[in-house]
C-alpha atoms as a PDB file:
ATOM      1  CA  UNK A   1      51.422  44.952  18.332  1.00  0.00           C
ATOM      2  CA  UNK A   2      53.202  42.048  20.422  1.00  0.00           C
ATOM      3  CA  UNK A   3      51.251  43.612  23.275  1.00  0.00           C
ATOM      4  CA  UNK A   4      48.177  42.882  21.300  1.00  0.00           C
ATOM      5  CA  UNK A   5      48.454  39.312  20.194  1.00  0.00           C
ATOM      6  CA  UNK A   6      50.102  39.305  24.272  1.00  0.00           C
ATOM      7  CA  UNK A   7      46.307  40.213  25.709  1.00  0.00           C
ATOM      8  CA  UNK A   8      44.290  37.821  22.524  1.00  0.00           C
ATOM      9  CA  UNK A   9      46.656  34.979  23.814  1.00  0.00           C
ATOM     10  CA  UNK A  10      45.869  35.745  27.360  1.00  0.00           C
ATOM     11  CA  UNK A  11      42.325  35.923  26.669  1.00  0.00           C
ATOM     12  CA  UNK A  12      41.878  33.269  23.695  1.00  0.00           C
ATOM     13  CA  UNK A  13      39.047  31.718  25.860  1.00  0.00           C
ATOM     14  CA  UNK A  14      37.144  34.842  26.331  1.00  0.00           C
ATOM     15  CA  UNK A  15      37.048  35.591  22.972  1.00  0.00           C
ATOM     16  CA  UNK A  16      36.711  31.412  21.755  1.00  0.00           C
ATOM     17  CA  UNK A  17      33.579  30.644  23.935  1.00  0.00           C
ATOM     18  CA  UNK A  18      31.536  33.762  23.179  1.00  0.00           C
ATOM     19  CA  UNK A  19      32.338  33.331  19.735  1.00  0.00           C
ATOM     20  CA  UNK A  20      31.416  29.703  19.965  1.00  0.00           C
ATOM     21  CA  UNK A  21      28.218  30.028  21.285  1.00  0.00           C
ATOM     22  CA  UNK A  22      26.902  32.422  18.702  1.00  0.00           C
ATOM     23  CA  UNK A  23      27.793  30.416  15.808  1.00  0.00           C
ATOM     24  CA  UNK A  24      26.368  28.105  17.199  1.00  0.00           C
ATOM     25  CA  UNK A  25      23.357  29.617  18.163  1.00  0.00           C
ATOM     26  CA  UNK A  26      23.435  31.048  14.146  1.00  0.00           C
ATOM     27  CA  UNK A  27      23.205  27.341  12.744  1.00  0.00           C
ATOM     28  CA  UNK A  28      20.911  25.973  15.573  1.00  0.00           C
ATOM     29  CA  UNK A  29      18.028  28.639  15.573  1.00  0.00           C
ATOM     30  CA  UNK A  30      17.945  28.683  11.743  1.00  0.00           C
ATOM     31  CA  UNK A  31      17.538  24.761  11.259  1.00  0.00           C
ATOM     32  CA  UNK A  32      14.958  24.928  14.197  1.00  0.00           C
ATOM     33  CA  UNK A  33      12.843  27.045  12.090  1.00  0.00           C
ATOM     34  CA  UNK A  34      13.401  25.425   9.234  1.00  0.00           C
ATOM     35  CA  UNK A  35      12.023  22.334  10.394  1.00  0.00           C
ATOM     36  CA  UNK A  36       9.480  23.402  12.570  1.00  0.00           C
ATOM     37  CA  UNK A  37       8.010  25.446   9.008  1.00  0.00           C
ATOM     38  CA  UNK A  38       8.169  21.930   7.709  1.00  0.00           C
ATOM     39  CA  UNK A  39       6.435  20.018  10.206  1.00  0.00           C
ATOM     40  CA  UNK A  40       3.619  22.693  10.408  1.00  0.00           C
ATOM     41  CA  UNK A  41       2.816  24.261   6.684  1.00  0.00           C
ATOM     42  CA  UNK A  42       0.540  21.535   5.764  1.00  0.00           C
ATOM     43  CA  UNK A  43      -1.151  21.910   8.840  1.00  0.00           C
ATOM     44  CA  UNK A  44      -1.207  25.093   8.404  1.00  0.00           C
ATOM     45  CA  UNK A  45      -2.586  24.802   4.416  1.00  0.00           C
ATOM     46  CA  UNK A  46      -5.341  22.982   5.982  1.00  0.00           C
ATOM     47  CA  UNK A  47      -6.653  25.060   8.128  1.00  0.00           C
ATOM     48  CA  UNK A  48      -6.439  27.910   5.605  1.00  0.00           C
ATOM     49  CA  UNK A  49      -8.013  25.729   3.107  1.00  0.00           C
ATOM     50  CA  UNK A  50     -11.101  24.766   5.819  1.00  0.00           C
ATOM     51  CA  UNK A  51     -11.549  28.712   6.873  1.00  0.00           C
ATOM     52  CA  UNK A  52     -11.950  29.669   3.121  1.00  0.00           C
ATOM     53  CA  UNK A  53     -14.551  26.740   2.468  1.00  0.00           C
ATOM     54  CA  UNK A  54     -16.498  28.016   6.002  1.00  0.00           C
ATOM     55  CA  UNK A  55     -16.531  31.757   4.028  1.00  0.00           C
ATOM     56  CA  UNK A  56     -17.338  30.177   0.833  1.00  0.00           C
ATOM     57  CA  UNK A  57     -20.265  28.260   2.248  1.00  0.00           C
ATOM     58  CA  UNK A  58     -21.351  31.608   4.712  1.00  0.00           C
ATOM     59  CA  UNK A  59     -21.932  33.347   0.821  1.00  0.00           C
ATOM     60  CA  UNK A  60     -23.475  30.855  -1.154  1.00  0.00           C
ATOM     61  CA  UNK A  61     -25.408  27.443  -0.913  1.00  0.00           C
ATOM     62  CA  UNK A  62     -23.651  25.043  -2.810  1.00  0.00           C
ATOM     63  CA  UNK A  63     -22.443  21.059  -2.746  1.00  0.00           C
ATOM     64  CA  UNK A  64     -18.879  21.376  -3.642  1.00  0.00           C
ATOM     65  CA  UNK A  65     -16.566  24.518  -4.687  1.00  0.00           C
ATOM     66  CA  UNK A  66     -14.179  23.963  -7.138  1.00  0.00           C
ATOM     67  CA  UNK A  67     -10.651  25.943  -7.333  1.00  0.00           C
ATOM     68  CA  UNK A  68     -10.143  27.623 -10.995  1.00  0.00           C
ATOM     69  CA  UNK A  69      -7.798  29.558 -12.762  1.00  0.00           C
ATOM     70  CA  UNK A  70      -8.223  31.527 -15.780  1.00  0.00           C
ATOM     71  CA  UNK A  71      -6.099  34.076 -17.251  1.00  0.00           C
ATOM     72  CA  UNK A  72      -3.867  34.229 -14.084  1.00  0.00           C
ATOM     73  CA  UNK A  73      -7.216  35.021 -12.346  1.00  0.00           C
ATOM     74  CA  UNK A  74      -8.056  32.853  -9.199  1.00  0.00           C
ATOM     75  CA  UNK A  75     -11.374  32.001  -7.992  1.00  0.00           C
ATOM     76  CA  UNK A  76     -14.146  29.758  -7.494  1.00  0.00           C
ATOM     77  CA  UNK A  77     -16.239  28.123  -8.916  1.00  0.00           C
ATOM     78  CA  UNK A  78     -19.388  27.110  -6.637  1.00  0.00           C
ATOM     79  CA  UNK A  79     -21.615  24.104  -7.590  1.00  0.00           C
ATOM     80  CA  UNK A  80     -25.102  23.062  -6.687  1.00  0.00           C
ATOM     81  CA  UNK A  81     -26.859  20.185  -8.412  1.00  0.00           C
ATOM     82  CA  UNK A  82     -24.876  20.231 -11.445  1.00  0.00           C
ATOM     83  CA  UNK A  83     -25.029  23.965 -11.919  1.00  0.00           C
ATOM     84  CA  UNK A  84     -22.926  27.290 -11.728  1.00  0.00           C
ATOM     85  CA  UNK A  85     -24.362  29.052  -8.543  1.00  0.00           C
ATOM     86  CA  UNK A  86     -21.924  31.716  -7.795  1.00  0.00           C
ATOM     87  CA  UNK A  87     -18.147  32.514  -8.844  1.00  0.00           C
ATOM     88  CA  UNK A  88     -16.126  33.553  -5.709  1.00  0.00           C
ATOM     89  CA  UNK A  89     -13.096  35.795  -5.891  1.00  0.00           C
ATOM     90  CA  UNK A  90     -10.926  36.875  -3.096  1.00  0.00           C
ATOM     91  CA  UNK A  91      -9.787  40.484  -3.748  1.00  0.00           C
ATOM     92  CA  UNK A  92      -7.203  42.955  -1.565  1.00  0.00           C
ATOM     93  CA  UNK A  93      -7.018  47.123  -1.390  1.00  0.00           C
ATOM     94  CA  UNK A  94      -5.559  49.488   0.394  1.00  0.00           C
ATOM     95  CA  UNK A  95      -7.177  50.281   3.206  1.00  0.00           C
ATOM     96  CA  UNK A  96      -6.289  52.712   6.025  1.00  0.00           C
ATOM     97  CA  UNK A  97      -3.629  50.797   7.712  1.00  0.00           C
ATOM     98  CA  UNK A  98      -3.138  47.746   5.262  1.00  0.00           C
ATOM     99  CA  UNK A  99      -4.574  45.829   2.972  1.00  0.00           C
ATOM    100  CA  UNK A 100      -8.145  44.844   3.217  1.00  0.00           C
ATOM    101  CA  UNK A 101      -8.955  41.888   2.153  1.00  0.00           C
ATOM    102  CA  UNK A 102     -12.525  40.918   0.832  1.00  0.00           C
ATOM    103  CA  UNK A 103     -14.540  37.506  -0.726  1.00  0.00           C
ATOM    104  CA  UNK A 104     -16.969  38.448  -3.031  1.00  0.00           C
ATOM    105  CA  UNK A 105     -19.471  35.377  -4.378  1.00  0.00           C
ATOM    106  CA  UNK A 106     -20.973  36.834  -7.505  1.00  0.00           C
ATOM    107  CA  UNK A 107     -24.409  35.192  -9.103  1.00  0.00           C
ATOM    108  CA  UNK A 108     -24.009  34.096 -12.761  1.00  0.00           C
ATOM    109  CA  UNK A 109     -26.523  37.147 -13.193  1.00  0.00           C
ATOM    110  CA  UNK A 110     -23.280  39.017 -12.405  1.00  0.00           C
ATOM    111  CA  UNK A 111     -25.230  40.568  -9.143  1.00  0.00           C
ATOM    112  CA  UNK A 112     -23.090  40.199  -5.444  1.00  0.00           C
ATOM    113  CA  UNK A 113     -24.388  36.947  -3.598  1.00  0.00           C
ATOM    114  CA  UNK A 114     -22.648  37.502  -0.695  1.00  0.00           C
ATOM    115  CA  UNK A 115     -19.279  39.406   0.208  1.00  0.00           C
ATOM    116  CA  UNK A 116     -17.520  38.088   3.428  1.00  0.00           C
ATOM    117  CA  UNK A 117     -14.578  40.227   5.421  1.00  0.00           C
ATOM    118  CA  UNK A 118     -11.638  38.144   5.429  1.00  0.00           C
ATOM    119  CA  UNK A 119      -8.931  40.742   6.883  1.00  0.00           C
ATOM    120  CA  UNK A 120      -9.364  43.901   8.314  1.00  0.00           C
ATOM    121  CA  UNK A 121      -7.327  44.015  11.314  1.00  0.00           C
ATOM    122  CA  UNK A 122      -4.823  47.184  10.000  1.00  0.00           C
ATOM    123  CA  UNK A 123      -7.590  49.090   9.922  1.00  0.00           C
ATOM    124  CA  UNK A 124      -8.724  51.116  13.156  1.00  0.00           C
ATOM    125  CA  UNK A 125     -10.436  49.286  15.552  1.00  0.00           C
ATOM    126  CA  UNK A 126     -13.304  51.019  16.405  1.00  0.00           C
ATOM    127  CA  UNK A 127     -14.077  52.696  12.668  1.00  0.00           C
ATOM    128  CA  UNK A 128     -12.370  51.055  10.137  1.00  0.00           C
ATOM    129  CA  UNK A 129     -12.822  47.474  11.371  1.00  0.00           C
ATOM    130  CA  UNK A 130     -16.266  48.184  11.505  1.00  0.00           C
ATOM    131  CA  UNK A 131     -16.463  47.369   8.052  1.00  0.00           C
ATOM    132  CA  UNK A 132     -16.563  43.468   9.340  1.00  0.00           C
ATOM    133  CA  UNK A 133     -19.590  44.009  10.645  1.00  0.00           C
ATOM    134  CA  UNK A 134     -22.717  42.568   8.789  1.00  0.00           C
ATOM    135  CA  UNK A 135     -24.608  45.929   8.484  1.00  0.00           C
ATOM    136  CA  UNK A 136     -21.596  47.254   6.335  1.00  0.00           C
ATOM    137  CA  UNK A 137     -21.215  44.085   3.996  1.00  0.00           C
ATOM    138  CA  UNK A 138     -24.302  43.148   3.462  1.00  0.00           C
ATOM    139  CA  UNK A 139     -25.306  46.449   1.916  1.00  0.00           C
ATOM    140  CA  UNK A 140     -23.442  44.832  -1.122  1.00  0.00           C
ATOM    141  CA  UNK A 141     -25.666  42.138  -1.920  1.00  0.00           C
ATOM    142  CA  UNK A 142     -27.921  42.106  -5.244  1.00  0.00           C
ATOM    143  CA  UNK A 143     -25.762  44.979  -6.434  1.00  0.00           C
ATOM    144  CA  UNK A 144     -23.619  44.796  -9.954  1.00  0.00           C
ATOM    145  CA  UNK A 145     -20.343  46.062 -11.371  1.00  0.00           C
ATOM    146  CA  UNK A 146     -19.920  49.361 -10.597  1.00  0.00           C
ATOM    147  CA  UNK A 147     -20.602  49.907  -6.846  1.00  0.00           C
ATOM    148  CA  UNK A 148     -20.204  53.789  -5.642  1.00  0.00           C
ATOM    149  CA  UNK A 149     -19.662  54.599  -2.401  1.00  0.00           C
ATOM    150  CA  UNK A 150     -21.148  57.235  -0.470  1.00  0.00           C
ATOM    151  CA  UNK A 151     -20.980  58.847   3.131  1.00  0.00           C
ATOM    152  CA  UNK A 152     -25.092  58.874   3.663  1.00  0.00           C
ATOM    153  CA  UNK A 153     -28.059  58.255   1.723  1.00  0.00           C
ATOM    154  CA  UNK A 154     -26.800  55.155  -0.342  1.00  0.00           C
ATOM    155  CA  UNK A 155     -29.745  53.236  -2.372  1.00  0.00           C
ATOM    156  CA  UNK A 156     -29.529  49.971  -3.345  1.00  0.00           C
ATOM    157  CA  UNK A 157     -31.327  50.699  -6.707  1.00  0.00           C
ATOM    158  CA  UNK A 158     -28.563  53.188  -7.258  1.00  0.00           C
ATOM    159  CA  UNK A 159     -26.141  50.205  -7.050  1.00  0.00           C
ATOM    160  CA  UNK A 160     -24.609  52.623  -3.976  1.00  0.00           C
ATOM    161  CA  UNK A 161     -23.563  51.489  -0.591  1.00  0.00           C
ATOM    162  CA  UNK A 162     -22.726  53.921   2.918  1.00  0.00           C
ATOM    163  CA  UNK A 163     -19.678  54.381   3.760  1.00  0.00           C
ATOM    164  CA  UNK A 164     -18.915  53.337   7.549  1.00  0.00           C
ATOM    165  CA  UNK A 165     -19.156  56.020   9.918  1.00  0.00           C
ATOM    166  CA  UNK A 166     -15.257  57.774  10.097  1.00  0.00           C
ATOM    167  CA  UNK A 167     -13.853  54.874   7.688  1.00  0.00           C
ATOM    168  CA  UNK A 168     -14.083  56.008   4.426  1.00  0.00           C
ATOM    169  CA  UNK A 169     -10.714  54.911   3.459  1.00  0.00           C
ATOM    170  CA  UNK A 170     -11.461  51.381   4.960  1.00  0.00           C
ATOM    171  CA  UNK A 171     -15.024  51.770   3.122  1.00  0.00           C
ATOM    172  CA  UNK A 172     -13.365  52.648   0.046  1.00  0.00           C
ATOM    173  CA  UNK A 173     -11.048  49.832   0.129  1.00  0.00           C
ATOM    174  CA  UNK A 174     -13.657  47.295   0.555  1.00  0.00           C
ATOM    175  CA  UNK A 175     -15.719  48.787  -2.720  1.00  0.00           C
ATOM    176  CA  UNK A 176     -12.701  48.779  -4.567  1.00  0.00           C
ATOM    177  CA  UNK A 177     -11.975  45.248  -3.654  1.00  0.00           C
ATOM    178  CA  UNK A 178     -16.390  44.010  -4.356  1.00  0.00           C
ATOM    179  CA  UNK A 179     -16.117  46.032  -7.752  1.00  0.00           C
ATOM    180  CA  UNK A 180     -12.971  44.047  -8.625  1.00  0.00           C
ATOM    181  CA  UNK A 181     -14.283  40.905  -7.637  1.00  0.00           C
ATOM    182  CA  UNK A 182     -17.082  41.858 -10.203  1.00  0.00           C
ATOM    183  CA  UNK A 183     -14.716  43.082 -13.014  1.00  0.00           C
ATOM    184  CA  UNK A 184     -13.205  39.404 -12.776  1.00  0.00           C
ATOM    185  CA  UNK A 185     -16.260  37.816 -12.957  1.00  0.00           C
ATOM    186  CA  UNK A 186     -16.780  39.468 -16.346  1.00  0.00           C
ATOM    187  CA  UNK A 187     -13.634  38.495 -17.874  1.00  0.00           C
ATOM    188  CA  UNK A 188     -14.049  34.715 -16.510  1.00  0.00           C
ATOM    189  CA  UNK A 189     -17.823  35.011 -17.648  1.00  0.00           C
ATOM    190  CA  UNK A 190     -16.486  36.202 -21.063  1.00  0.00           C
ATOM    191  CA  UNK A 191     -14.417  33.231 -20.772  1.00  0.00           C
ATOM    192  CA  UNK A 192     -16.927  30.614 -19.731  1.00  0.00           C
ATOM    193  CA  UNK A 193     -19.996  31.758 -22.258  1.00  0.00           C
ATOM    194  CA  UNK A 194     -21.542  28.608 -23.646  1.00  0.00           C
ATOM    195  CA  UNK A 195     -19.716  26.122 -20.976  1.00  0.00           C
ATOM    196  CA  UNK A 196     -22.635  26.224 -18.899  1.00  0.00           C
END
């Protein structure tokens, strides 16, 4: 044992600077984060903000879009001269390798306006993040609540849509996500009748 505390004396400043630097490298990174988060989240909140008005206004026509909140449901609410023209939802579901997330505007007719691909970069490029591309997502506009999904031969009068080719996970994901979008816009329409 004397040995021991022999060789820590010996070495105290081996052991004190090493030991030194890492605490403080513990404190220093930490608070360097910290305030870097703090300098940059509203920045950061503004962007996000500006990207989901540029998606809003890709789906619908309108002069403003105001955020609402009903029942713990999130959406909104998109305005043109004085008048309800779409209800927008944002929406997640499992895709193939994540979550897929999806904007669906829906018409106060309760028919799809307009569904815009806001994440689907888990998915396989190549097939599943083929469901970004326009001749996927557009297949869902004019349709209503209860979208089915099918590998070939979708009709739109059918309220059906085709799958991408080798993504029907990703494909499924999406519908899932446009049919709830739709199934939120009932219970906020349910909410709303005789507001407008």
């Amino acid at each position: 044992m004397s040995k021991f505390i022999e060789a820590i004396k010996k070495n105290r400043e081996d052991i004190i600077k090493p030991v030194g630097v890492l605490l403080a490298i513990c404190i220093i990174i930490p608070l360097a984060l910290s305030v870097t988060n703090k300098v940059t989240a509203k920045k950061i909140a503004e962007l996000e903000n500006e990207n989901s008005k540029k998606n809003m206004q890709s789906l619908v026509s309108a002069d403003d879009f105001e955020k609402c909140s009903d029942g713990g449901i999130e959406y909104y609410t998109a305005i043109k001269g004085g008048d309800t023209a779409a209800y927008i939802f944002t929406e997640s579901a499992k895709g193939y390798g994540g979550d897929v997330s999806v904007m669906t505007a829906v018409k106060p007719d309760g028919t799809v306006a307009g569904v815009a691909m806001l994440d689907v970069s888990g998915e396989t490029p190549g097939l599943g993040q083929n469901a970004a591309k326009e001749s996927f997502y557009s297949q869902y506009a004019g349709l209503k609540k209860g979208v089915s999904l099918l590998k070939n031969g979708a009709k739109a009068e059918n309220n059906e849509v085709d799958a991408v080719t080798g993504a029907t996970i990703t494909s499924t994901a999406v519908t899932r996500a446009v049919n709830a979008a739709l199934d939120d816009y009932e219970k906020v329409k349910g909410a709303t009748v005789g507001e407008e």
